[in-house]
C-alpha atoms as a PDB file:
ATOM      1  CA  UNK A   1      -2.932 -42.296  -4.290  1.00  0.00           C
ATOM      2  CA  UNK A   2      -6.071 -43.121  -5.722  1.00  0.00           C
ATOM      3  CA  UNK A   3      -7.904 -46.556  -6.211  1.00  0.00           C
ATOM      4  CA  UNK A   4      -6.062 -47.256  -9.208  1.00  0.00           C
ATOM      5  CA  UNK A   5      -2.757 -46.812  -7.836  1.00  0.00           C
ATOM      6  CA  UNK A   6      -1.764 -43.398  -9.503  1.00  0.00           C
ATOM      7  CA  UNK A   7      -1.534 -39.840  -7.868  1.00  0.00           C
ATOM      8  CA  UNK A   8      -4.938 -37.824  -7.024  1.00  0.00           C
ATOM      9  CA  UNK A   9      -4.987 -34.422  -8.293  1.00  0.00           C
ATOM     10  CA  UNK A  10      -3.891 -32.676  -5.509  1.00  0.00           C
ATOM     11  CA  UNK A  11      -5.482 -29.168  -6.941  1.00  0.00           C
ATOM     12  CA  UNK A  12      -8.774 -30.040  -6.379  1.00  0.00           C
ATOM     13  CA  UNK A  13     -10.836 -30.809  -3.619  1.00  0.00           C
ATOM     14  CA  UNK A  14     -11.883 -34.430  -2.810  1.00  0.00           C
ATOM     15  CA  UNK A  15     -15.131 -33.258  -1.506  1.00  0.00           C
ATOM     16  CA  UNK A  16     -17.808 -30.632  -2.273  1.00  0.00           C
ATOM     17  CA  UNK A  17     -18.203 -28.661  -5.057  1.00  0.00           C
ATOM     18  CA  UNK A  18     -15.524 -27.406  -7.642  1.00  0.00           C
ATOM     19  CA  UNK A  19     -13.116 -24.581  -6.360  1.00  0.00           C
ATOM     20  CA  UNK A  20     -13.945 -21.159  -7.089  1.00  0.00           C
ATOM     21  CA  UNK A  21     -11.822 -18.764  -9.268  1.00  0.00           C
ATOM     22  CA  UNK A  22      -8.901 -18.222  -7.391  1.00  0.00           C
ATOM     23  CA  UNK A  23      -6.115 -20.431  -5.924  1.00  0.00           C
ATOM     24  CA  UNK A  24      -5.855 -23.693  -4.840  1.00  0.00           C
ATOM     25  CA  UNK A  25      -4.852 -24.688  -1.346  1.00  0.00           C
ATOM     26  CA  UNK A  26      -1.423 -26.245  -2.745  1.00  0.00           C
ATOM     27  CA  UNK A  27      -1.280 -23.456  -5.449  1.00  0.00           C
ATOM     28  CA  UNK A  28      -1.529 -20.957  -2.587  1.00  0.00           C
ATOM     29  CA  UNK A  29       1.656 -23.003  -0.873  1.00  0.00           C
ATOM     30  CA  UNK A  30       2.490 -22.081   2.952  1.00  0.00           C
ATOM     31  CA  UNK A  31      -0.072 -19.665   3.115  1.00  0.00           C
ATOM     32  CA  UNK A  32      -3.126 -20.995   2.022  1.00  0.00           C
ATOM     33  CA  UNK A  33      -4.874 -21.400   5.356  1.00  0.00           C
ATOM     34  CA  UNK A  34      -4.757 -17.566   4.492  1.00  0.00           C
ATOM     35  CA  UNK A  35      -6.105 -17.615   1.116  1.00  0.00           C
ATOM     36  CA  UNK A  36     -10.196 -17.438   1.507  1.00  0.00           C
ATOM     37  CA  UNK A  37     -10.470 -19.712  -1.785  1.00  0.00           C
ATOM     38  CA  UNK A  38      -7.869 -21.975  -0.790  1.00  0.00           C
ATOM     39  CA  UNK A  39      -9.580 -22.152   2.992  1.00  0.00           C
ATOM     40  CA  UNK A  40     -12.728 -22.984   1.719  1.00  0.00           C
ATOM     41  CA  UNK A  41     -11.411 -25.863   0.242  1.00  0.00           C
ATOM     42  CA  UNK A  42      -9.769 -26.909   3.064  1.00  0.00           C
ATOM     43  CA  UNK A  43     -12.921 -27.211   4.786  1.00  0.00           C
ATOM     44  CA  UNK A  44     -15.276 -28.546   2.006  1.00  0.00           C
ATOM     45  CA  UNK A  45     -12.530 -31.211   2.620  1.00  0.00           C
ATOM     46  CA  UNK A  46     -12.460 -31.622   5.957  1.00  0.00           C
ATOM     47  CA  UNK A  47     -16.630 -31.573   6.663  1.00  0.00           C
ATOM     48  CA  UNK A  48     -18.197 -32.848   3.171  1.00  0.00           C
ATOM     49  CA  UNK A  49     -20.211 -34.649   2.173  1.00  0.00           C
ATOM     50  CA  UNK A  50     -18.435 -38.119   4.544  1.00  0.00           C
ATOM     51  CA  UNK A  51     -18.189 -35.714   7.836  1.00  0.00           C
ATOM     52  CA  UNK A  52     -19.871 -38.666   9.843  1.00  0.00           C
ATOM     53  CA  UNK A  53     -23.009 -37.490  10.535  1.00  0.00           C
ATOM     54  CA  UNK A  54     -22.497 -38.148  14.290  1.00  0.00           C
ATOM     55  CA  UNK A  55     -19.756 -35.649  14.659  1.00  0.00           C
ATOM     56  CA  UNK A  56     -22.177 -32.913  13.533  1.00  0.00           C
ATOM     57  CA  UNK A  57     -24.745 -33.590  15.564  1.00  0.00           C
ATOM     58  CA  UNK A  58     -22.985 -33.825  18.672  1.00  0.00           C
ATOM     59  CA  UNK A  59     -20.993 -30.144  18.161  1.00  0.00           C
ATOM     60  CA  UNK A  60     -24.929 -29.081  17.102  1.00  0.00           C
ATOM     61  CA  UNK A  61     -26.048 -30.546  20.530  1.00  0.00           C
ATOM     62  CA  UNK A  62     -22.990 -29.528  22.352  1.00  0.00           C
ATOM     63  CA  UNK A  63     -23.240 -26.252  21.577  1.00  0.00           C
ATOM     64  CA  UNK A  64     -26.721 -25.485  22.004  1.00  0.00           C
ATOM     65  CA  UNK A  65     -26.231 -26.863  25.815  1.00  0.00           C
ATOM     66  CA  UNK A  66     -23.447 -24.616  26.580  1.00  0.00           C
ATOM     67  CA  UNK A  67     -25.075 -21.782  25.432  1.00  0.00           C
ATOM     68  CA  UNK A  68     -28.096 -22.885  27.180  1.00  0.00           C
ATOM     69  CA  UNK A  69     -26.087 -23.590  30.656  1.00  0.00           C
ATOM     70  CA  UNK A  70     -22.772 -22.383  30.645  1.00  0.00           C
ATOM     71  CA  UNK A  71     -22.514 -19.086  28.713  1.00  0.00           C
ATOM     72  CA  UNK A  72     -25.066 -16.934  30.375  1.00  0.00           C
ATOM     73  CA  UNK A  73     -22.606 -16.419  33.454  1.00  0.00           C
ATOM     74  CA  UNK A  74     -20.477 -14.779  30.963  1.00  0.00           C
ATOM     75  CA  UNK A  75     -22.655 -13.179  28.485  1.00  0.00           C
ATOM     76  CA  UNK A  76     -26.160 -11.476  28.972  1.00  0.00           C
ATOM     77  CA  UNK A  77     -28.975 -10.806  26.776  1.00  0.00           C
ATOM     78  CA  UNK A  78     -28.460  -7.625  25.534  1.00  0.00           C
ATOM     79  CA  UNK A  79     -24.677  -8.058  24.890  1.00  0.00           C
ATOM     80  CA  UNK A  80     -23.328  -7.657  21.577  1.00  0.00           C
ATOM     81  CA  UNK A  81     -21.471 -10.509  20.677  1.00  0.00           C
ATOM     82  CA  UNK A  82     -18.821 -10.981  18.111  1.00  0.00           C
ATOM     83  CA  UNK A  83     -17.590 -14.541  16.885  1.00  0.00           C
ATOM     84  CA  UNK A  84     -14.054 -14.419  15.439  1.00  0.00           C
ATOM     85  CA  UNK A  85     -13.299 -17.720  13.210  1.00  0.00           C
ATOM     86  CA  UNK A  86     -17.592 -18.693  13.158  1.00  0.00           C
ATOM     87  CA  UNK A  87     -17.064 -21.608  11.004  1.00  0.00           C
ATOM     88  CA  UNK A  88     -20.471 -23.145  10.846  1.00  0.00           C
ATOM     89  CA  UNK A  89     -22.177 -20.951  12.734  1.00  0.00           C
ATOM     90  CA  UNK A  90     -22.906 -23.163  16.107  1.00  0.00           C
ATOM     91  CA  UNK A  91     -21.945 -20.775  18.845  1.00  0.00           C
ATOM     92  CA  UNK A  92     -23.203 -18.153  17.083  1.00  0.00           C
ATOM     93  CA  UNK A  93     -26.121 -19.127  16.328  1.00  0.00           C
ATOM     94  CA  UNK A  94     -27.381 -20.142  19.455  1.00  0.00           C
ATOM     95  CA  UNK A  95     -25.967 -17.737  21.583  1.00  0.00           C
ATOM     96  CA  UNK A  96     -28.801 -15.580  23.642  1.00  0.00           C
ATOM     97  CA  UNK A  97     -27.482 -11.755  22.689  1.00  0.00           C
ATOM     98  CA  UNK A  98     -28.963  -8.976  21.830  1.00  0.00           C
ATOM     99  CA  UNK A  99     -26.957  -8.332  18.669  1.00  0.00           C
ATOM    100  CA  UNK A 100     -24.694 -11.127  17.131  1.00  0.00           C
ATOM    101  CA  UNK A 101     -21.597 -10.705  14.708  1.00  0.00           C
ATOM    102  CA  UNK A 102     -19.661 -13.088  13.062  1.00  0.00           C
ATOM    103  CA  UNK A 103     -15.973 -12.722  11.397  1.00  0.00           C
ATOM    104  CA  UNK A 104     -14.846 -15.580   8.975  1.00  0.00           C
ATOM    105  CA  UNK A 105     -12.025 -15.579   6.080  1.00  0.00           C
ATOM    106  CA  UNK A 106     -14.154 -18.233   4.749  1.00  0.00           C
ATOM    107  CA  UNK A 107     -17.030 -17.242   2.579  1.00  0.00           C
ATOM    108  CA  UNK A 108     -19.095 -20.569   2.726  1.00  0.00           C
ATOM    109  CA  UNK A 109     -19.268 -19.326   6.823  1.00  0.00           C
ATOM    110  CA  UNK A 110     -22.195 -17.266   5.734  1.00  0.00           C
ATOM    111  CA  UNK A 111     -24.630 -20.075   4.619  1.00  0.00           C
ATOM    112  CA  UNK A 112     -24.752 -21.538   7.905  1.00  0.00           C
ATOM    113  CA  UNK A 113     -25.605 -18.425  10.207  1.00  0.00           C
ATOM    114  CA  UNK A 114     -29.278 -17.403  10.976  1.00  0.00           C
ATOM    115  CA  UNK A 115     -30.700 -14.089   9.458  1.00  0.00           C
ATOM    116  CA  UNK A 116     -30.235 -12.789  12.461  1.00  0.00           C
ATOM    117  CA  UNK A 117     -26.471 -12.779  12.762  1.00  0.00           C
ATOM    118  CA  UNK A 118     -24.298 -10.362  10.740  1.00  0.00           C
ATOM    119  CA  UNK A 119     -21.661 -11.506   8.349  1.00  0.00           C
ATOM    120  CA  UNK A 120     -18.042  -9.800   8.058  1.00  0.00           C
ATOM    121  CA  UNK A 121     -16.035 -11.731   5.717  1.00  0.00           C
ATOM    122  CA  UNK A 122     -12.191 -10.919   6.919  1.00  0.00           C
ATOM    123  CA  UNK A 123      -9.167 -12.235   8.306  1.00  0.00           C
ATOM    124  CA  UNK A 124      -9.513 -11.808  12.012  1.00  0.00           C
ATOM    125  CA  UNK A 125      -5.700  -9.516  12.351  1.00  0.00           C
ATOM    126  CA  UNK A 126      -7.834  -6.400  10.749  1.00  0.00           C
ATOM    127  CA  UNK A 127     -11.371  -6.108  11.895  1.00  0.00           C
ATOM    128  CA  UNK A 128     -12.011  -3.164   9.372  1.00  0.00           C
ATOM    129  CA  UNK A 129     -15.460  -3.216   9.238  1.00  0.00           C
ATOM    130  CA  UNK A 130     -16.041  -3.478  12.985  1.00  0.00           C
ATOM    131  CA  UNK A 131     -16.093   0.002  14.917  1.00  0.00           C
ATOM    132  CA  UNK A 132     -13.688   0.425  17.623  1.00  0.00           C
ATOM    133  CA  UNK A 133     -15.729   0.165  21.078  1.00  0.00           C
ATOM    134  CA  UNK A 134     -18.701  -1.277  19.943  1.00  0.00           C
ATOM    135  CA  UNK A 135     -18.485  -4.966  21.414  1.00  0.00           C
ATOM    136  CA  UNK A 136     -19.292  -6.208  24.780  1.00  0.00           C
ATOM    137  CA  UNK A 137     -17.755 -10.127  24.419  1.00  0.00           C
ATOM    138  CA  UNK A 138     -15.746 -11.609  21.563  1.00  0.00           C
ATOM    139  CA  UNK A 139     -15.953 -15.028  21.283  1.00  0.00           C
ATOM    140  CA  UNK A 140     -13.478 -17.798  19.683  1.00  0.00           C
ATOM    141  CA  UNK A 141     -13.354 -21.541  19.593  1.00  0.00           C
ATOM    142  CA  UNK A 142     -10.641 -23.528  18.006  1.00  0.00           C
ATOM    143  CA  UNK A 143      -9.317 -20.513  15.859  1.00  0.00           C
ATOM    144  CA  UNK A 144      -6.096 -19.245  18.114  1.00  0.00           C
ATOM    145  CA  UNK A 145      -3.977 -22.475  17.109  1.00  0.00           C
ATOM    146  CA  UNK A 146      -4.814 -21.859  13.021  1.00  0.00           C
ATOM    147  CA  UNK A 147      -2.859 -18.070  13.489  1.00  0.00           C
ATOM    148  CA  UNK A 148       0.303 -19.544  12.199  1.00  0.00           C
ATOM    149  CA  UNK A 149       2.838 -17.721  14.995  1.00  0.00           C
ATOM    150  CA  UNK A 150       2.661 -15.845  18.095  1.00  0.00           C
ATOM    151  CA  UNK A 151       3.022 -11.917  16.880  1.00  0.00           C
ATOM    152  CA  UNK A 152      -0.517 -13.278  14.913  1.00  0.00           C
ATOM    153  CA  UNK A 153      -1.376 -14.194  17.959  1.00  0.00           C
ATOM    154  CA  UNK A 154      -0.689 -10.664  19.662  1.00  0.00           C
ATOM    155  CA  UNK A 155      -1.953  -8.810  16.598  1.00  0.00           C
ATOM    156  CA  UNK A 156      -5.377 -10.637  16.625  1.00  0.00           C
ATOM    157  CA  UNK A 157      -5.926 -10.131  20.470  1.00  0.00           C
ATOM    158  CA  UNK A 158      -4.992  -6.352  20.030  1.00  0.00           C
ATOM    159  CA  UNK A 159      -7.537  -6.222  17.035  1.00  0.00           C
ATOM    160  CA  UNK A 160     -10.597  -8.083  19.516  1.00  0.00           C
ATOM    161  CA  UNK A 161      -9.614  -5.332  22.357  1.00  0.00           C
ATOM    162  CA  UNK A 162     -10.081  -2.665  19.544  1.00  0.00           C
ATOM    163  CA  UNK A 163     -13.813  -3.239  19.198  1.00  0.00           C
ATOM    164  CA  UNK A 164     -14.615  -3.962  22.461  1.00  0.00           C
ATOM    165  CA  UNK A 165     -15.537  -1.942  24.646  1.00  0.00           C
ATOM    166  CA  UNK A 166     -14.278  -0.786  28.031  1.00  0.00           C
ATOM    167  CA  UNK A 167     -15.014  -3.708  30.490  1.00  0.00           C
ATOM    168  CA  UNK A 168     -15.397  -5.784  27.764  1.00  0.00           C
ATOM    169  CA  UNK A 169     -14.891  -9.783  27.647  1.00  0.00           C
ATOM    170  CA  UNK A 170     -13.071 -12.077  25.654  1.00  0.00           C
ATOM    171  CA  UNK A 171     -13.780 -15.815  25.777  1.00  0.00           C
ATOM    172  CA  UNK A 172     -11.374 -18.171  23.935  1.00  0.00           C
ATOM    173  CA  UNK A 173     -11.872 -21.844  23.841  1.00  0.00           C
ATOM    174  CA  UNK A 174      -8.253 -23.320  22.255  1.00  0.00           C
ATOM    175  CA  UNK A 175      -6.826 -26.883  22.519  1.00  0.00           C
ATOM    176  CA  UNK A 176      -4.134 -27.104  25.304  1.00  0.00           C
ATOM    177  CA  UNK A 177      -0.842 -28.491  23.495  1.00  0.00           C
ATOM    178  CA  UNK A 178       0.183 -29.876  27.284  1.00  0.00           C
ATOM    179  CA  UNK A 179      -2.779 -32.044  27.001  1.00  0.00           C
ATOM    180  CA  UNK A 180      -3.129 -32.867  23.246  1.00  0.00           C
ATOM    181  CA  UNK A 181      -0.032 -33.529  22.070  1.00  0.00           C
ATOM    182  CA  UNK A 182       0.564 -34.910  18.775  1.00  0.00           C
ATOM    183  CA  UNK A 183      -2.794 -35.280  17.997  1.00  0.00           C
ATOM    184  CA  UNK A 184      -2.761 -31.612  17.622  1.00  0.00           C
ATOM    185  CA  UNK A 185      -0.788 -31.915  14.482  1.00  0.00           C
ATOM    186  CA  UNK A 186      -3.950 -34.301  12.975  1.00  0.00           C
ATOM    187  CA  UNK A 187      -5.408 -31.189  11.212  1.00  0.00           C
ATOM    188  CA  UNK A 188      -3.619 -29.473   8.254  1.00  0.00           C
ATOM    189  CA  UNK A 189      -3.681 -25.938   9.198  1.00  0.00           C
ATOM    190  CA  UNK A 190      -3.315 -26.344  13.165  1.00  0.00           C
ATOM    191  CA  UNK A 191      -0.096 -24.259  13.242  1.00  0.00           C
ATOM    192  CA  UNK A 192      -0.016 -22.655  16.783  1.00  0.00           C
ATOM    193  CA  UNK A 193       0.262 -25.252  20.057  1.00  0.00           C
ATOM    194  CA  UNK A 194      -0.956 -23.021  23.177  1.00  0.00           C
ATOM    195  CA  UNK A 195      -1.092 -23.493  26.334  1.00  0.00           C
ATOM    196  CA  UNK A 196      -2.642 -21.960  29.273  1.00  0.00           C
ATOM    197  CA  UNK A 197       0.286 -20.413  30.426  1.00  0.00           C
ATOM    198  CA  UNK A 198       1.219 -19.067  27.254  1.00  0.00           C
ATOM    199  CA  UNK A 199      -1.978 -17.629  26.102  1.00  0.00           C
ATOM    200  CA  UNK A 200      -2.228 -16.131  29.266  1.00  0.00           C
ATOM    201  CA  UNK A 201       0.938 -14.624  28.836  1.00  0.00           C
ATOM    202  CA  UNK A 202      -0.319 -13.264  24.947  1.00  0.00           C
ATOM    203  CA  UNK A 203      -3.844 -11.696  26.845  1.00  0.00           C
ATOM    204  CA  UNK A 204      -1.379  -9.928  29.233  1.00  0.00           C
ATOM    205  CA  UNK A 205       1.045  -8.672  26.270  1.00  0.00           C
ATOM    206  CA  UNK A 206      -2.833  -7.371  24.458  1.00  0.00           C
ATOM    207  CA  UNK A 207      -3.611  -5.317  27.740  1.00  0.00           C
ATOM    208  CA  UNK A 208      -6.167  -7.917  28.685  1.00  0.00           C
ATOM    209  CA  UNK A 209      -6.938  -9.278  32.641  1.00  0.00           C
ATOM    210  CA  UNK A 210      -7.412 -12.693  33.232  1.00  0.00           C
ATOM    211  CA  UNK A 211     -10.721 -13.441  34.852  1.00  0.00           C
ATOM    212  CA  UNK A 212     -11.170 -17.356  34.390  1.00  0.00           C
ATOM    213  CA  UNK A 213      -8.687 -19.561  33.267  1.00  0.00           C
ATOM    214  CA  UNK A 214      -9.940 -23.608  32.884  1.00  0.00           C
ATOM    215  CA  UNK A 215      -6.885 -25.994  32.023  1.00  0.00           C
ATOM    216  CA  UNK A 216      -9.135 -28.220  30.921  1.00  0.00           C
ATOM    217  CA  UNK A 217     -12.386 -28.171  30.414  1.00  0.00           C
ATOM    218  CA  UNK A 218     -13.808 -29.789  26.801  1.00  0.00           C
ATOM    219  CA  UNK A 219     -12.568 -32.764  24.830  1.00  0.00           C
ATOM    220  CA  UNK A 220     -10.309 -31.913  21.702  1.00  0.00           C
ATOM    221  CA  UNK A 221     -12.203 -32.824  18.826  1.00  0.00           C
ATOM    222  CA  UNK A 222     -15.898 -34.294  18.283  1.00  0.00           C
ATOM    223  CA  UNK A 223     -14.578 -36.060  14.662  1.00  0.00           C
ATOM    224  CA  UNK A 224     -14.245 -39.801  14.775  1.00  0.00           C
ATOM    225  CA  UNK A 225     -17.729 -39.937  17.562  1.00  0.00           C
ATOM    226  CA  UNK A 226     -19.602 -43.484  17.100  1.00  0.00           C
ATOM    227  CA  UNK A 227     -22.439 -41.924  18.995  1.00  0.00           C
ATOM    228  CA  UNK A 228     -23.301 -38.070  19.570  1.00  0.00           C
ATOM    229  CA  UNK A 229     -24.308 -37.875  23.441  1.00  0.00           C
ATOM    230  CA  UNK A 230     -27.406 -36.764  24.561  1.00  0.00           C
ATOM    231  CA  UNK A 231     -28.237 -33.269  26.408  1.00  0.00           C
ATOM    232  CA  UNK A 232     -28.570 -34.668  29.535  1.00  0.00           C
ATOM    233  CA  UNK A 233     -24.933 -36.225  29.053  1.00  0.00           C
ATOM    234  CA  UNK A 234     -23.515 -33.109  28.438  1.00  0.00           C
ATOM    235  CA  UNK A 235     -25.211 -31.363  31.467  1.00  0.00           C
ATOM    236  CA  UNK A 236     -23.850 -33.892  33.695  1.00  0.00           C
ATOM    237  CA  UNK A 237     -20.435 -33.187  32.155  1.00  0.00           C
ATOM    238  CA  UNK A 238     -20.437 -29.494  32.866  1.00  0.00           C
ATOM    239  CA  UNK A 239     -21.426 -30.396  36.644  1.00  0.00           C
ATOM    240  CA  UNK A 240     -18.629 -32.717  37.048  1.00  0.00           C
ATOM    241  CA  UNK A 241     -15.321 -31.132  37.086  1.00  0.00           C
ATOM    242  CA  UNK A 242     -13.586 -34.635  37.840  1.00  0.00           C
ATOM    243  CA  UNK A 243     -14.522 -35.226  34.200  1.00  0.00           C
ATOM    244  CA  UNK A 244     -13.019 -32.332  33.344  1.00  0.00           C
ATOM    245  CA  UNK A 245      -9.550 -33.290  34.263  1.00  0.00           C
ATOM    246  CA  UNK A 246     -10.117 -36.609  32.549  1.00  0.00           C
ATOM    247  CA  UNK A 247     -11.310 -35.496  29.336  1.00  0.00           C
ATOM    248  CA  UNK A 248     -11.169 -32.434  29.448  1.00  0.00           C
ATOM    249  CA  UNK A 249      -8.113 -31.245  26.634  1.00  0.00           C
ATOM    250  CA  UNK A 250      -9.185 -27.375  25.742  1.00  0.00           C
ATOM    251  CA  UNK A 251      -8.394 -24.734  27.858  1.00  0.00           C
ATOM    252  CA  UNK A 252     -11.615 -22.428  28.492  1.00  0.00           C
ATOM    253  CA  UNK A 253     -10.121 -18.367  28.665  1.00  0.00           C
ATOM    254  CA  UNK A 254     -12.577 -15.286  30.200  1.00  0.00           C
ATOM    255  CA  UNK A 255      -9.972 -12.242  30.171  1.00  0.00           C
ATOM    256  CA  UNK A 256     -11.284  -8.712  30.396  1.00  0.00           C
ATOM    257  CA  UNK A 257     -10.481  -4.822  28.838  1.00  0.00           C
ATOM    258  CA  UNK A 258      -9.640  -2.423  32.293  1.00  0.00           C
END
């Protein structure tokens, strides 16, 4: 409803600019977190112009830590390194690699990313434009749940082990539905609970091995923040794995290619 008391006009975005030519999220019905036009929307939505400013700044900051601290164990710098589901661009972005790809369905993706990062604009099942064999780690973060069932599930992890190459990593960062619970159902197009267990089980059916396997390791969501913690805060949380297991409510995945 809007302040008036009558219906908002569901076909157009409350935030951001006007949609593009193409179909709305409603008009694009069950699918749209499929549609590019209608995804975009989604997410001028979701982080417009009232994202609390807080929230960005401490995935900005959070980010730039881990791949400060906690990446390099996993990823060196003359790895090329392939985002699936970039969004705005913070892993990738400030990720130390030697060459840096990033796959989103969303076309708005590319104004966040540095010059230096490459742009594919596809649905992460069919990774056309990537050559088979030519990645060393492919990253996600918060994309596995938005794959709407578990044979898109399979399907993507087959497509990441298609580009990379033999030996290669793949480092998933996914909200554990033991851990989340309902909460999980908070955003629109969050349509796959995982769990450990049963991504481990999906890596397995994609002819992956399971290297590292965290339960929990980051908290859910940043949205909702009154303050954005400092650095420091978030080096002290890496280094204290009692934290972990008390905020901790993503599961952190390193599998690899035989």
């Amino acid at each position: 409803m809007n302040e008036e008391g009558g219906a908002r006009d569901r076909t157009k975005p409350p935030l951001g600019d006007p949609p593009r030519d193409g179909p709305t999220w409603v008009e694009a019905g069950a699918s749209g977190y499929n549609d590019p036009v209608a995804l975009a929307d989604l997410y001028r939505a979701r982080f417009g112009a009232q994202e609390h400013a807080t929230a960005s700044r401490a995935r900005e900051t959070t980010w730039r830590v881990l791949c400060d601290e906690w990446f390099p164990q996993f990823i060196t710098r003359g790895d090329t390194v392939l985002e699936l589901g970039a969004g705005h661009g913070e892993f990738i972005n400030n990720v130390r690699a030697g060459r840096k790809l990033a796959v989103d369905l969303n076309a708005d993706t590319s104004d966040f990313l540095e010059a230096s990062v490459e742009f594919h604009q596809t649905n992460v099942v069919s990774l056309d434009t990537i050559p088979s064999d030519s990645i060393d780690v492919v990253f996600s973060s918060n994309l596995m749940e938005h794959l709407g069932d578990a044979d898109t599930l399979v399907a993507t992890l087959c497509e990441a082990r298609r580009v990379l190459r033999s030996g290669g990593t793949i480092i998933s960062l996914v909200p554990n539905a033991k851990y989340v619970g309902m909460a999980f159902y908070d955003f629109l197009d969050h349509t796959l609970p995982l769990t450990d267990k049963s991504f481990d089980e999906a890596l397995t059916i994609a002819g992956f091995q399971s290297e590292v396997m965290i339960p929990r390791f980051l908290p859910y969501t940043a949205q909702n923040l009154s303050w954005a913690p400092p650095p420091a805060g978030i080096r002290a949380y890496l280094k204290c794995r009692p934290a972990w297991r008390l905020l901790g409510k993503q599961f952190f995945s390193v599998a690899r290619v035989p």
